[in-house]
C-alpha atoms as a PDB file:
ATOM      1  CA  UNK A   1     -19.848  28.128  11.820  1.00  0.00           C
ATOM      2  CA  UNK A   2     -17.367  29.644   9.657  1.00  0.00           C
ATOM      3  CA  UNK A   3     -16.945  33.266   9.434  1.00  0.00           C
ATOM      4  CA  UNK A   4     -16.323  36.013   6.826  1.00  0.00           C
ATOM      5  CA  UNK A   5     -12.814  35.887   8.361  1.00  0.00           C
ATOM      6  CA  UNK A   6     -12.237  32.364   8.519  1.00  0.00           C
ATOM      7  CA  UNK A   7     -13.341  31.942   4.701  1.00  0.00           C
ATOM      8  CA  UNK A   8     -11.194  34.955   3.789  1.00  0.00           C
ATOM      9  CA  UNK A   9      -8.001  33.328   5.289  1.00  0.00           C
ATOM     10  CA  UNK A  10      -8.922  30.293   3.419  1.00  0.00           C
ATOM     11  CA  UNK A  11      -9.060  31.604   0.461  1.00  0.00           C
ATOM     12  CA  UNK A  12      -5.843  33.395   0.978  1.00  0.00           C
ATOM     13  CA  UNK A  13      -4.019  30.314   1.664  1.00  0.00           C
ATOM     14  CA  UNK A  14      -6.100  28.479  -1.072  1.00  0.00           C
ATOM     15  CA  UNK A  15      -5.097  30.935  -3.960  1.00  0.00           C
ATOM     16  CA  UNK A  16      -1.087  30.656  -3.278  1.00  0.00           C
ATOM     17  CA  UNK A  17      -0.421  27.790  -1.877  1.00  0.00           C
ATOM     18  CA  UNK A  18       3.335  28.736  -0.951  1.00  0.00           C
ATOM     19  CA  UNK A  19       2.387  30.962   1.535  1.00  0.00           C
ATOM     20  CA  UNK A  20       2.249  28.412   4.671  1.00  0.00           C
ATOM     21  CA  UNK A  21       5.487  27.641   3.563  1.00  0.00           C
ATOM     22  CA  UNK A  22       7.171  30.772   3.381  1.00  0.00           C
ATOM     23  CA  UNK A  23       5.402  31.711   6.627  1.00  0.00           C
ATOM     24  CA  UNK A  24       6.410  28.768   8.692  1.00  0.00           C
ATOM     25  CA  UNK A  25      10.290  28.835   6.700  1.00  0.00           C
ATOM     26  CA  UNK A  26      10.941  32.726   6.645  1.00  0.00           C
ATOM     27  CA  UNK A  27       8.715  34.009   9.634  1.00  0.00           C
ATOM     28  CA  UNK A  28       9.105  31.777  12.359  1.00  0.00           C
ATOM     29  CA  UNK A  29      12.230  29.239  11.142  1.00  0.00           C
ATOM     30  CA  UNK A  30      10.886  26.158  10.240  1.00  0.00           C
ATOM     31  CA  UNK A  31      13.251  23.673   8.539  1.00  0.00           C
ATOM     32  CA  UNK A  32      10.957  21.905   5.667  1.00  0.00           C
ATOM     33  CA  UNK A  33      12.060  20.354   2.447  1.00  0.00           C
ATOM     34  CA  UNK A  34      13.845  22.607  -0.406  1.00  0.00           C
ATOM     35  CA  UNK A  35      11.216  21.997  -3.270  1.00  0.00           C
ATOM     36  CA  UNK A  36       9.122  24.121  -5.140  1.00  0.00           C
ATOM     37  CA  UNK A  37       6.230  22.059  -5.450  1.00  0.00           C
ATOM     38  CA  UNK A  38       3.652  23.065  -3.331  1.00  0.00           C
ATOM     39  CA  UNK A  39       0.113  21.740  -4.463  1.00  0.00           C
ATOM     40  CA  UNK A  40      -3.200  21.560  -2.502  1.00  0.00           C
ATOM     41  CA  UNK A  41      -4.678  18.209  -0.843  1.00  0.00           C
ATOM     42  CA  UNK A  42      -8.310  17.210  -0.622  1.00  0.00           C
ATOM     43  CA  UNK A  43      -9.047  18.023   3.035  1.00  0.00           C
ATOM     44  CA  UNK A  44     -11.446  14.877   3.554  1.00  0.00           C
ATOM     45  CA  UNK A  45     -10.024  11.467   4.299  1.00  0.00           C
ATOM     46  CA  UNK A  46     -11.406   8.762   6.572  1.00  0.00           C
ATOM     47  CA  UNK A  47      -9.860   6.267   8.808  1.00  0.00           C
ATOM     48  CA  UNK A  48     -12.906   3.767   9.228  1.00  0.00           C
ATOM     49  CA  UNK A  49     -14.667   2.627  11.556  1.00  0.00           C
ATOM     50  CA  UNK A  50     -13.499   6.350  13.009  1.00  0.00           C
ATOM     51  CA  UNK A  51     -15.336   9.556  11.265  1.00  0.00           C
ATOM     52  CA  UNK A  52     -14.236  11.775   8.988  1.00  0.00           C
ATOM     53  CA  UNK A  53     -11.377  13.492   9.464  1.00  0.00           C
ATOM     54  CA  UNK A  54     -11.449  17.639   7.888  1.00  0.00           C
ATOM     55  CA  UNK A  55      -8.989  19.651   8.429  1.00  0.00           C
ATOM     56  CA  UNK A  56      -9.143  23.371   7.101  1.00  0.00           C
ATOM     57  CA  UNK A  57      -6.663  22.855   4.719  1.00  0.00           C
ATOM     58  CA  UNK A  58      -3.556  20.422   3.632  1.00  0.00           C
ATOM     59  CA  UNK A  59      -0.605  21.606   1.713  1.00  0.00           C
ATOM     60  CA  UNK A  60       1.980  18.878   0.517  1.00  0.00           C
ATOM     61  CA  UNK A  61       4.997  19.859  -0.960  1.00  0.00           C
ATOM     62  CA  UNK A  62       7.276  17.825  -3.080  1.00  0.00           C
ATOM     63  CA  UNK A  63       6.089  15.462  -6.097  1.00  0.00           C
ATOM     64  CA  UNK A  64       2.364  13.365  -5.714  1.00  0.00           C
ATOM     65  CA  UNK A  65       4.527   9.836  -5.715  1.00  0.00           C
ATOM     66  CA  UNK A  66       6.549  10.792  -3.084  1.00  0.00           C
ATOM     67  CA  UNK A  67       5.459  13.843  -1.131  1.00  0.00           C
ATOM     68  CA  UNK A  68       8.554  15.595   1.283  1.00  0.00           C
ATOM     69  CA  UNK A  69       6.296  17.583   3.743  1.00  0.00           C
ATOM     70  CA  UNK A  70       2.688  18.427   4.406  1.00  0.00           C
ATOM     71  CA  UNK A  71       1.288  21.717   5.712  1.00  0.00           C
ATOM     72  CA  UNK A  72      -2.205  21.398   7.665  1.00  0.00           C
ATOM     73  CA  UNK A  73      -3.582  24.797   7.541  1.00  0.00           C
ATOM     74  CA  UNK A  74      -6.487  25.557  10.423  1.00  0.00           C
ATOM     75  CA  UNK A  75      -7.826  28.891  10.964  1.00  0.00           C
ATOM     76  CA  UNK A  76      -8.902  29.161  14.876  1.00  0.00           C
ATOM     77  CA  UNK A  77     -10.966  32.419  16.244  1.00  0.00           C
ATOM     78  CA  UNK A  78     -11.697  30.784  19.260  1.00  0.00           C
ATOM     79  CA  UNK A  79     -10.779  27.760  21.881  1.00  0.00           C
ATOM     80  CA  UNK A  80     -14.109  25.549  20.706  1.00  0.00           C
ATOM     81  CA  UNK A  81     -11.772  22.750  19.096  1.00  0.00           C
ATOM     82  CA  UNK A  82      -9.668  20.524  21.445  1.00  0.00           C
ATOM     83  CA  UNK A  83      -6.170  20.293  20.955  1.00  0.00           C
ATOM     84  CA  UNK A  84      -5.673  17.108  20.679  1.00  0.00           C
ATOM     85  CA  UNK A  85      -7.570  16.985  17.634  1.00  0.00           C
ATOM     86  CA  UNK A  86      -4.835  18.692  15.995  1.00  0.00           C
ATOM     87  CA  UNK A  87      -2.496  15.687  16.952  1.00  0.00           C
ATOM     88  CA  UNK A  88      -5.255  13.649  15.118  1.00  0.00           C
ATOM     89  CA  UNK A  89      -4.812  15.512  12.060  1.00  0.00           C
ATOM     90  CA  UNK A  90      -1.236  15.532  12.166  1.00  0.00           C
ATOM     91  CA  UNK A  91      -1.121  11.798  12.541  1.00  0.00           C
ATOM     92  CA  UNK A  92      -3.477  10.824  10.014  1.00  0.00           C
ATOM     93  CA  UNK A  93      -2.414  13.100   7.347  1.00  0.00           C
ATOM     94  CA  UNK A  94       1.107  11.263   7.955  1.00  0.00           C
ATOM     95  CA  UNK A  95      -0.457   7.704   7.956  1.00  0.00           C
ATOM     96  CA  UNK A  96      -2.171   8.742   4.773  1.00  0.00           C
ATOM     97  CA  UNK A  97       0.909  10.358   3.230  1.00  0.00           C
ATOM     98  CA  UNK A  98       3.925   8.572   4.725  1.00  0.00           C
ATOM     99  CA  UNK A  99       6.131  12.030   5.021  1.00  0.00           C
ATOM    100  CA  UNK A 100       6.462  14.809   8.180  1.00  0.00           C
ATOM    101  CA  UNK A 101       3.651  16.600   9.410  1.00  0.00           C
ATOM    102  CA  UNK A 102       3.698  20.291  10.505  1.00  0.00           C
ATOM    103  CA  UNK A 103       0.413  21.754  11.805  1.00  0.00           C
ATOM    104  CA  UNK A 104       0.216  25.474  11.147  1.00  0.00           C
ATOM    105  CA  UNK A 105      -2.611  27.923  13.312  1.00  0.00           C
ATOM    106  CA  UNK A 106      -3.355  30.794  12.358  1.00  0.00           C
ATOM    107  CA  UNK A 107      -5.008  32.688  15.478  1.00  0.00           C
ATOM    108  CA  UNK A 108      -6.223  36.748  14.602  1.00  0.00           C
ATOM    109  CA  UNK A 109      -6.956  36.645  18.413  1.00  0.00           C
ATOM    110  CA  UNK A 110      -4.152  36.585  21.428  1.00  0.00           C
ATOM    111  CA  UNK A 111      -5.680  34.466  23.754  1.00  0.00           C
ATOM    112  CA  UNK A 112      -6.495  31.831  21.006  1.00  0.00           C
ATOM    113  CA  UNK A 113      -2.978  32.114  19.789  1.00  0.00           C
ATOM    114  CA  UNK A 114      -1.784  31.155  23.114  1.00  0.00           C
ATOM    115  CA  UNK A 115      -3.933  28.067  23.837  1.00  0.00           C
ATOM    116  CA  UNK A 116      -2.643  26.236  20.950  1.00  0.00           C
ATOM    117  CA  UNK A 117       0.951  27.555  21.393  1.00  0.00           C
ATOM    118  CA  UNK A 118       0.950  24.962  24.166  1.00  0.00           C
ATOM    119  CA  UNK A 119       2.477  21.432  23.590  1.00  0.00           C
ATOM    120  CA  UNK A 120      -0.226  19.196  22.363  1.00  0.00           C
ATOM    121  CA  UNK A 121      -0.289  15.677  24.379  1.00  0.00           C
ATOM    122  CA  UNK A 122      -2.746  13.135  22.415  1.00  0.00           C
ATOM    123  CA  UNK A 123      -3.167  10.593  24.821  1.00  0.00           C
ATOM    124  CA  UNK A 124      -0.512   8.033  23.117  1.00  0.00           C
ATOM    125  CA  UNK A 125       2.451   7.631  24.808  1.00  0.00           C
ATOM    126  CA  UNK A 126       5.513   9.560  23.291  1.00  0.00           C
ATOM    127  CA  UNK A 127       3.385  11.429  20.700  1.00  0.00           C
ATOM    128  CA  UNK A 128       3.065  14.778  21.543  1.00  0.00           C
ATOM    129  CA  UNK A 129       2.519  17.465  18.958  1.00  0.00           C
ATOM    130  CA  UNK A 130       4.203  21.237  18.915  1.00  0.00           C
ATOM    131  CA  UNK A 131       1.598  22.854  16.487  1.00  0.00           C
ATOM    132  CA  UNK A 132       3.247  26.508  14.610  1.00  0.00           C
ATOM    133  CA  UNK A 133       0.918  29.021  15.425  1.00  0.00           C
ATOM    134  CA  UNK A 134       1.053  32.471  13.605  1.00  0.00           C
ATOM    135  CA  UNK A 135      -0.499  35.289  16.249  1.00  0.00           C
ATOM    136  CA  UNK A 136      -1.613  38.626  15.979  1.00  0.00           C
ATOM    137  CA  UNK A 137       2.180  39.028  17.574  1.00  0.00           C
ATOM    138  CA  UNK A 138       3.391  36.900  14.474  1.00  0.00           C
ATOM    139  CA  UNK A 139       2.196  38.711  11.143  1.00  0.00           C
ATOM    140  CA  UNK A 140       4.434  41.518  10.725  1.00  0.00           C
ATOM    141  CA  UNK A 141       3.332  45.150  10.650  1.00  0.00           C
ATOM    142  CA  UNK A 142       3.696  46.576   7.583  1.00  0.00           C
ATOM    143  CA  UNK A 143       3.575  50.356   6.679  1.00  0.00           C
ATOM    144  CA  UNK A 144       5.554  50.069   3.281  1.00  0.00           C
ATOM    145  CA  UNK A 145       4.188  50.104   0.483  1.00  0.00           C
ATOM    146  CA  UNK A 146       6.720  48.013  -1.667  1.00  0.00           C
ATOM    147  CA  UNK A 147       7.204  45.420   1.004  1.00  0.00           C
ATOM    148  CA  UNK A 148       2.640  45.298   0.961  1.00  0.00           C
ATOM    149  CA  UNK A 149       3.085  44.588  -2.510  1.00  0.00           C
ATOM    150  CA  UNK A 150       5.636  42.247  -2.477  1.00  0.00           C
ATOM    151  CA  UNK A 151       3.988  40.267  -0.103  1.00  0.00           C
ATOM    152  CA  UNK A 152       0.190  40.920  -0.055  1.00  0.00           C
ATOM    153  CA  UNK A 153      -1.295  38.027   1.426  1.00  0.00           C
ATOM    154  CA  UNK A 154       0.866  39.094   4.973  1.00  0.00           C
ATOM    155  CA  UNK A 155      -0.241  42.985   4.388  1.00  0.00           C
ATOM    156  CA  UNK A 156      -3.667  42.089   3.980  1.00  0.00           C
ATOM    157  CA  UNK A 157      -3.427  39.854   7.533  1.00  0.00           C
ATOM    158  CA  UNK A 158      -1.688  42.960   9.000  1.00  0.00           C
ATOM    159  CA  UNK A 159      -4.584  44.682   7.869  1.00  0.00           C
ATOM    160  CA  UNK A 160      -6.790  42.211   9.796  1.00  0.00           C
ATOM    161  CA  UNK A 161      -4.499  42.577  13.075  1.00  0.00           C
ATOM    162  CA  UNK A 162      -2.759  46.068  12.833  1.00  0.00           C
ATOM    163  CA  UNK A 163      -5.232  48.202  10.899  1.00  0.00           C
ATOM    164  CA  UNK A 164      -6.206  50.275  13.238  1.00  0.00           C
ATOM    165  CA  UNK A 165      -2.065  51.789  12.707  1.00  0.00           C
ATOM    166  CA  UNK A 166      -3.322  54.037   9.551  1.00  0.00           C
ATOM    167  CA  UNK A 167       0.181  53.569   8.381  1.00  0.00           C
ATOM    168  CA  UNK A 168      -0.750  49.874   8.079  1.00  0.00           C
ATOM    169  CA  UNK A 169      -3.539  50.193   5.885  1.00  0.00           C
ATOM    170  CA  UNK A 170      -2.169  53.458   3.634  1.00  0.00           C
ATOM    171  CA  UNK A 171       0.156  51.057   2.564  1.00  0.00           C
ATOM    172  CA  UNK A 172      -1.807  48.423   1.640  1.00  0.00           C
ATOM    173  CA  UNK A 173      -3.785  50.874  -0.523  1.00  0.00           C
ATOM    174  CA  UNK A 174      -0.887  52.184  -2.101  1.00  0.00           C
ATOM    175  CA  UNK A 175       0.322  48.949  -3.527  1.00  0.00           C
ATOM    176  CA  UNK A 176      -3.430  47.389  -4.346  1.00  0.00           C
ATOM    177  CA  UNK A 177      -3.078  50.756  -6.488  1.00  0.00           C
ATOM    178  CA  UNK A 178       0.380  49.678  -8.044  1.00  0.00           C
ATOM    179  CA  UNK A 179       0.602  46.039  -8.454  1.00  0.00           C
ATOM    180  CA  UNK A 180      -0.442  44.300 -11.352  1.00  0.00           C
ATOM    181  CA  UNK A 181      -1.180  40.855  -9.271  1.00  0.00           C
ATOM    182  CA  UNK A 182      -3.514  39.511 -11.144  1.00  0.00           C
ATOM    183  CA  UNK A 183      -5.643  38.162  -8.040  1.00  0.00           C
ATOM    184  CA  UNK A 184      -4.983  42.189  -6.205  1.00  0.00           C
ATOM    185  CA  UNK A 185      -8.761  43.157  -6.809  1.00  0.00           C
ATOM    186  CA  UNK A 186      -9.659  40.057  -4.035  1.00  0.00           C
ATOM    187  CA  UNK A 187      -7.089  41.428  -1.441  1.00  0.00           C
ATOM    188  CA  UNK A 188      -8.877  44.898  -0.405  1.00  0.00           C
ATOM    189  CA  UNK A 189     -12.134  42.122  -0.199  1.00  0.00           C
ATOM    190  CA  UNK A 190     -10.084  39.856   2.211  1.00  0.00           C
ATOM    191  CA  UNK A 191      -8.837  42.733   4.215  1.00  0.00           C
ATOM    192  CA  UNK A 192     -12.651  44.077   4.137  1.00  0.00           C
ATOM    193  CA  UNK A 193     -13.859  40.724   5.687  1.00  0.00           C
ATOM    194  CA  UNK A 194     -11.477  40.064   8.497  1.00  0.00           C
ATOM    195  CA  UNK A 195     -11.159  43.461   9.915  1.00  0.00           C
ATOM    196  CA  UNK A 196     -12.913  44.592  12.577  1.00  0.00           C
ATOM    197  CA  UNK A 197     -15.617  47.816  12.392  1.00  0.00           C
ATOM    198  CA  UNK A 198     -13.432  50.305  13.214  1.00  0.00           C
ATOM    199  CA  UNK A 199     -10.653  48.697  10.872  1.00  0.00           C
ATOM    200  CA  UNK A 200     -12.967  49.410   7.910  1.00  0.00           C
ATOM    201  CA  UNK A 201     -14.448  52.681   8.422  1.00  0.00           C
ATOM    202  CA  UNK A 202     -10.709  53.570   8.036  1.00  0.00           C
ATOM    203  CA  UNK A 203     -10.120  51.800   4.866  1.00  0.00           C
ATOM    204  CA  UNK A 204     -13.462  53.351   3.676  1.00  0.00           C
ATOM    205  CA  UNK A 205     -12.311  56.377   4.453  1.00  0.00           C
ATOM    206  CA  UNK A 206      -8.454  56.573   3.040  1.00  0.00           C
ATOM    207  CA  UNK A 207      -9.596  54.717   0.011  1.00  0.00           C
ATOM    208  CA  UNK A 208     -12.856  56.770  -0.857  1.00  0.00           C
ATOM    209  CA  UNK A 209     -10.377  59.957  -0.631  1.00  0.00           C
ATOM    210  CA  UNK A 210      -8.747  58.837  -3.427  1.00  0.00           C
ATOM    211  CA  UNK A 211      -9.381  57.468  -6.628  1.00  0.00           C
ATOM    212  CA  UNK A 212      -8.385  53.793  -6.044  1.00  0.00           C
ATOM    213  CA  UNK A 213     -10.699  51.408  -7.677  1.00  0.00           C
ATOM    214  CA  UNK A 214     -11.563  49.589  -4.213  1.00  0.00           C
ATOM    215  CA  UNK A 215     -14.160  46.419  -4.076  1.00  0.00           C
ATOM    216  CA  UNK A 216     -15.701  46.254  -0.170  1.00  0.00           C
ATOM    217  CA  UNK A 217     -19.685  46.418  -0.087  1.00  0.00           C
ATOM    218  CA  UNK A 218     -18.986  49.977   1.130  1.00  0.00           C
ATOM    219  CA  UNK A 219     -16.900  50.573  -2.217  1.00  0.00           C
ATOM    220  CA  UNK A 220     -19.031  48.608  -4.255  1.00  0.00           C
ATOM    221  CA  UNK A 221     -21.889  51.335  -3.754  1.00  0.00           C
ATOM    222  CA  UNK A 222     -19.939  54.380  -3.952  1.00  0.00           C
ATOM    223  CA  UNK A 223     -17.117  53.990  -6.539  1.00  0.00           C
ATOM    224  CA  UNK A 224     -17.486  54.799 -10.118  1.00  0.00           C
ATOM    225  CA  UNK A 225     -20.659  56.750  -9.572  1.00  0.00           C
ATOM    226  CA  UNK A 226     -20.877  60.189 -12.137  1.00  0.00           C
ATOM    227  CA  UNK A 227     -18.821  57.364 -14.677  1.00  0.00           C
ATOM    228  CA  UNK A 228     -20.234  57.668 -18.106  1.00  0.00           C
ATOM    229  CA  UNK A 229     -23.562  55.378 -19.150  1.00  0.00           C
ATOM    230  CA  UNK A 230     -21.525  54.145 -22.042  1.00  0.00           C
ATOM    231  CA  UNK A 231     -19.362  52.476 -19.872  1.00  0.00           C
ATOM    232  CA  UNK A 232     -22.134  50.098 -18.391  1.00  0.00           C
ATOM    233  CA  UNK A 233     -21.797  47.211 -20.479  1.00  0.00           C
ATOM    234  CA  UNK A 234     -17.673  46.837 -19.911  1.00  0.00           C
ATOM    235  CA  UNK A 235     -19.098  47.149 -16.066  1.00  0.00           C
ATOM    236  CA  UNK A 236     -22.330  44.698 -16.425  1.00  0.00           C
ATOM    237  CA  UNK A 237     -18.787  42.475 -18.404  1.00  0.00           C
ATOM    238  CA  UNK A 238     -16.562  42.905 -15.435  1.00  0.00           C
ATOM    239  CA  UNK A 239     -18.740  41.876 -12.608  1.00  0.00           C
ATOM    240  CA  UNK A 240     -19.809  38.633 -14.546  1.00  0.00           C
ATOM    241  CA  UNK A 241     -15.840  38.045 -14.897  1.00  0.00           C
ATOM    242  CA  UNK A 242     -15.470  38.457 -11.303  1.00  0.00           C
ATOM    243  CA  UNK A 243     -18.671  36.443 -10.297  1.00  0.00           C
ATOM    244  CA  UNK A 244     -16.962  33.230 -12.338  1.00  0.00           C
ATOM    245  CA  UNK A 245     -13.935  33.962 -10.468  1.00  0.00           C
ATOM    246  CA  UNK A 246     -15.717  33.622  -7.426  1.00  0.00           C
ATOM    247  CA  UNK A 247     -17.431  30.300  -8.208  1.00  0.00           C
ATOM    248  CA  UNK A 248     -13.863  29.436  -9.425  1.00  0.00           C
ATOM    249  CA  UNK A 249     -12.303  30.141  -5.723  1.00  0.00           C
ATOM    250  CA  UNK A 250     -15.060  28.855  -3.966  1.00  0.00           C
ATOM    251  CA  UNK A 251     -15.118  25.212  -5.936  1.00  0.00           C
ATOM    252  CA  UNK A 252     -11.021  25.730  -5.569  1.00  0.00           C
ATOM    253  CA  UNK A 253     -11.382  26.361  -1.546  1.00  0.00           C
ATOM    254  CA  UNK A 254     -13.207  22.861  -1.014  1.00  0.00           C
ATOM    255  CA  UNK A 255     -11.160  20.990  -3.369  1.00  0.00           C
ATOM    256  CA  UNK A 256     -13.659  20.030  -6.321  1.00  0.00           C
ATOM    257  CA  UNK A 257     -11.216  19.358  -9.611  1.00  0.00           C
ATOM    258  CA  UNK A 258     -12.509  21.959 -12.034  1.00  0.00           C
ATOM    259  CA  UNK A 259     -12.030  20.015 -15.496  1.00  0.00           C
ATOM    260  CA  UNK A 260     -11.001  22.314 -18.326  1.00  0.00           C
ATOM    261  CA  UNK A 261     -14.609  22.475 -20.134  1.00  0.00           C
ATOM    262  CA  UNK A 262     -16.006  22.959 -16.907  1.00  0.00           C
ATOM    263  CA  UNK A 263     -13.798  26.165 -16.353  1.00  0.00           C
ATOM    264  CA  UNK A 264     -14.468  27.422 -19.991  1.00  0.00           C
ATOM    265  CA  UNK A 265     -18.521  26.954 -18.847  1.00  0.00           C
ATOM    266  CA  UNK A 266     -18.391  29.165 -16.061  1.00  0.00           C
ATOM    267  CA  UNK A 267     -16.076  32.213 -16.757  1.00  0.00           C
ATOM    268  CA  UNK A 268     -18.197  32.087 -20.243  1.00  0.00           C
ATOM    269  CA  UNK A 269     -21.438  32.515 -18.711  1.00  0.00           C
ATOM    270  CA  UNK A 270     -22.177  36.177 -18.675  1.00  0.00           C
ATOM    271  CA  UNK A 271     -25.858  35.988 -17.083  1.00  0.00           C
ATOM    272  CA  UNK A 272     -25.096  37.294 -13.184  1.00  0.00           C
ATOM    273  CA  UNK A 273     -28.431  35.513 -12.136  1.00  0.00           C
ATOM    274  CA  UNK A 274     -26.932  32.150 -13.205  1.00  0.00           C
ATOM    275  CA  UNK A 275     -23.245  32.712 -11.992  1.00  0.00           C
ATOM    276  CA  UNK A 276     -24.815  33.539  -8.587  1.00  0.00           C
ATOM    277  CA  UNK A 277     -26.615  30.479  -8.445  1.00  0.00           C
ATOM    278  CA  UNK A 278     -23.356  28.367  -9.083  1.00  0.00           C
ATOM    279  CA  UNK A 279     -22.037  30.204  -6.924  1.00  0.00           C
ATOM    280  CA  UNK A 280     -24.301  29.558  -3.775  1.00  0.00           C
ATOM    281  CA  UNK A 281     -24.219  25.798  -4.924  1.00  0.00           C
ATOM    282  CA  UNK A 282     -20.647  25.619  -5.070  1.00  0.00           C
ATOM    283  CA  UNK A 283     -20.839  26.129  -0.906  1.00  0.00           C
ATOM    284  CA  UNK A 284     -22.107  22.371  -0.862  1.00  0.00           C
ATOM    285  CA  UNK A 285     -21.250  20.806  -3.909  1.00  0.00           C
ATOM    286  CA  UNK A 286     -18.763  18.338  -3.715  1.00  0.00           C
ATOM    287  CA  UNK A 287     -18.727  17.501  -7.962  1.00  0.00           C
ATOM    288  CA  UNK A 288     -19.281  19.193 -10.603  1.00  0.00           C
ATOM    289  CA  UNK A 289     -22.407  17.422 -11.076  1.00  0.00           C
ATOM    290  CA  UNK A 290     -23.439  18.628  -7.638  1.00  0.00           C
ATOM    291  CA  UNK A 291     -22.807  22.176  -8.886  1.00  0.00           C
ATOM    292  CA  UNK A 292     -24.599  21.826 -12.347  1.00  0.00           C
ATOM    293  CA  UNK A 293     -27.377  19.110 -11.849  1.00  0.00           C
ATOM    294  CA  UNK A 294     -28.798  21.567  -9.126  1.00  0.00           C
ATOM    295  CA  UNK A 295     -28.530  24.499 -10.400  1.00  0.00           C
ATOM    296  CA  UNK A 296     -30.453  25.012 -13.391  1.00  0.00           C
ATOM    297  CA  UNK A 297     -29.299  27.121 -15.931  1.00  0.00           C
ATOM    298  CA  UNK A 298     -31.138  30.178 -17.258  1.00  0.00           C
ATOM    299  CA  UNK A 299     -32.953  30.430 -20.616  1.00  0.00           C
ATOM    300  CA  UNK A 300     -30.725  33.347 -21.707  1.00  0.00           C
ATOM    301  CA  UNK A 301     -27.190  35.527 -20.908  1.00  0.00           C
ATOM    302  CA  UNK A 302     -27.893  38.258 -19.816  1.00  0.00           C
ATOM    303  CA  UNK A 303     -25.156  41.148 -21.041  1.00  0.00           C
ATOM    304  CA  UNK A 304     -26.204  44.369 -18.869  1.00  0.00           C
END
């Protein structure tokens, strides 16, 4: 069952879909394509009579008519999935696709790391699969500040790995403080998620000394109290702008096209009741009518 880690890698992935390939071209040397065009593939496809086939996530870079490279994306904690159904992946994603295949795993745990580091036979003669797999050994330890918020999808995973350095995670708080990354407010959440106990008691505790404006459960409770009661309704505003973005990321991570009314729906909606519903219902849905035929919506907004 996924995790709050696994879904928070996801979503990291999901929400910049260059990263897998600046990770597999500028941390550990892979040779793909020179193209900027980097877009996100459903992550369902079937090969009847077999089942379906779901990998985590597909990346394919170059133009839809004739794509260069794909990037399958699977987050593993543990050993529980065989191998060789990475191969199968790999193989059908290039019989769907035509073009070169590079599996990338991303392993928070050593041992994991290690077991799919190891050269991947499937069972058909002269296809045997090297997945890239990006360790705790892998993700960089970072204790600047400008080089966290330069790259702050890899500072919040060296959050996740090396947090327990305090250098790691003072600099991750100093740039969430400075950048104006539009998606920054998510990051401290991410980092939140995948860390382990002790890992956030310390970010608790450097960003509670401060002033930051953080957004962990712990954070959620304790910052902004003693803030004027005039400011309530911008508040009651921002937290239904951040519930649609939610829905939004969620609907984004399992690859349900968002048409443009739909989008102008949800972040309008500023009843919290309702957005949470969509929101729960956008874990299953697979359409948009999925998400709005079950989820009925309430009589009235509510604004605070």
């Amino acid at each position: 069952m996924p995790s709050p880690r696994h879904d928070a890698l996801i979503t990291l992935f999901t929400e910049r879909p260059d990263l897998a390939a600046e990770i597999l071209r500028d941390l550990m040397g892979v040779e793909l394509p020179d193209t900027p065009l980097v877009q996100l593939e459903k992550t369902t496809f079937n090969t009847h009579p077999s089942d379906d086939i779901e990998p985590d996530l597909i990346f394919v870079m170059g133009p839809p008519q004739t794509p260069a490279h794909a990037i399958i994306v699977e987050i593993q904690q543990d050993k529980s999935k065989a191998p060789r159904q990475l191969a199968r992946y790999a193989a059908a994603v290039w019989l769907m696709l035509g073009c070169d295949v590079t599996v990338l795993v991303v392993c928070p745990d050593r041992r994991t790391a290690a077991y799919y580091a190891q050269p991947i036979d499937s069972g058909l003669t002269g296809y045997r699969l090297q997945a890239r797999v990006l360790g705790p050994d892998d993700i960089p330890v970072i204790t600047d500040a400008q080089q966290a918020a330069t790259h702050l999808e890899l500072s919040t995973m060296s959050v996740m790995v090396h947090g327990r350095n305090r250098k790691v995670v003072e600099a991750f708080a100093t740039a969430l403080a400075d950048t104006r990354d539009e998606h920054a407010l998510y990051y401290h959440e991410y980092a939140y998620n995948m860390s382990t106990p002790d890992i956030r008691r310390l970010m608790e505790e450097i960003m509670t000394s401060t002033t930051w404006p953080v957004y962990s459960p712990f954070a959620k409770e304790h910052f902004g109290r003693g803030k004027a009661e005039g400011k309530a309704e911008g508040k009651a505003e921002g937290k239904a702008e951040e519930a649609a973005r939610m829905v939004l990321l969620v609907l984004a991570t399992r690859g349900v096209d968002v048409s443009d009314d739909a989008r102008t729906r949800i972040t309008a909606c500023t009843d919290l009741d309702q957005l949470e519903a969509w929101a729960a219902q956008a874990v299953t849905a697979r359409t948009l009518d999925d998400l709005f035929t079950e989820t009925a919506e309430q009589p009235h907004n509510r604004t605070a």
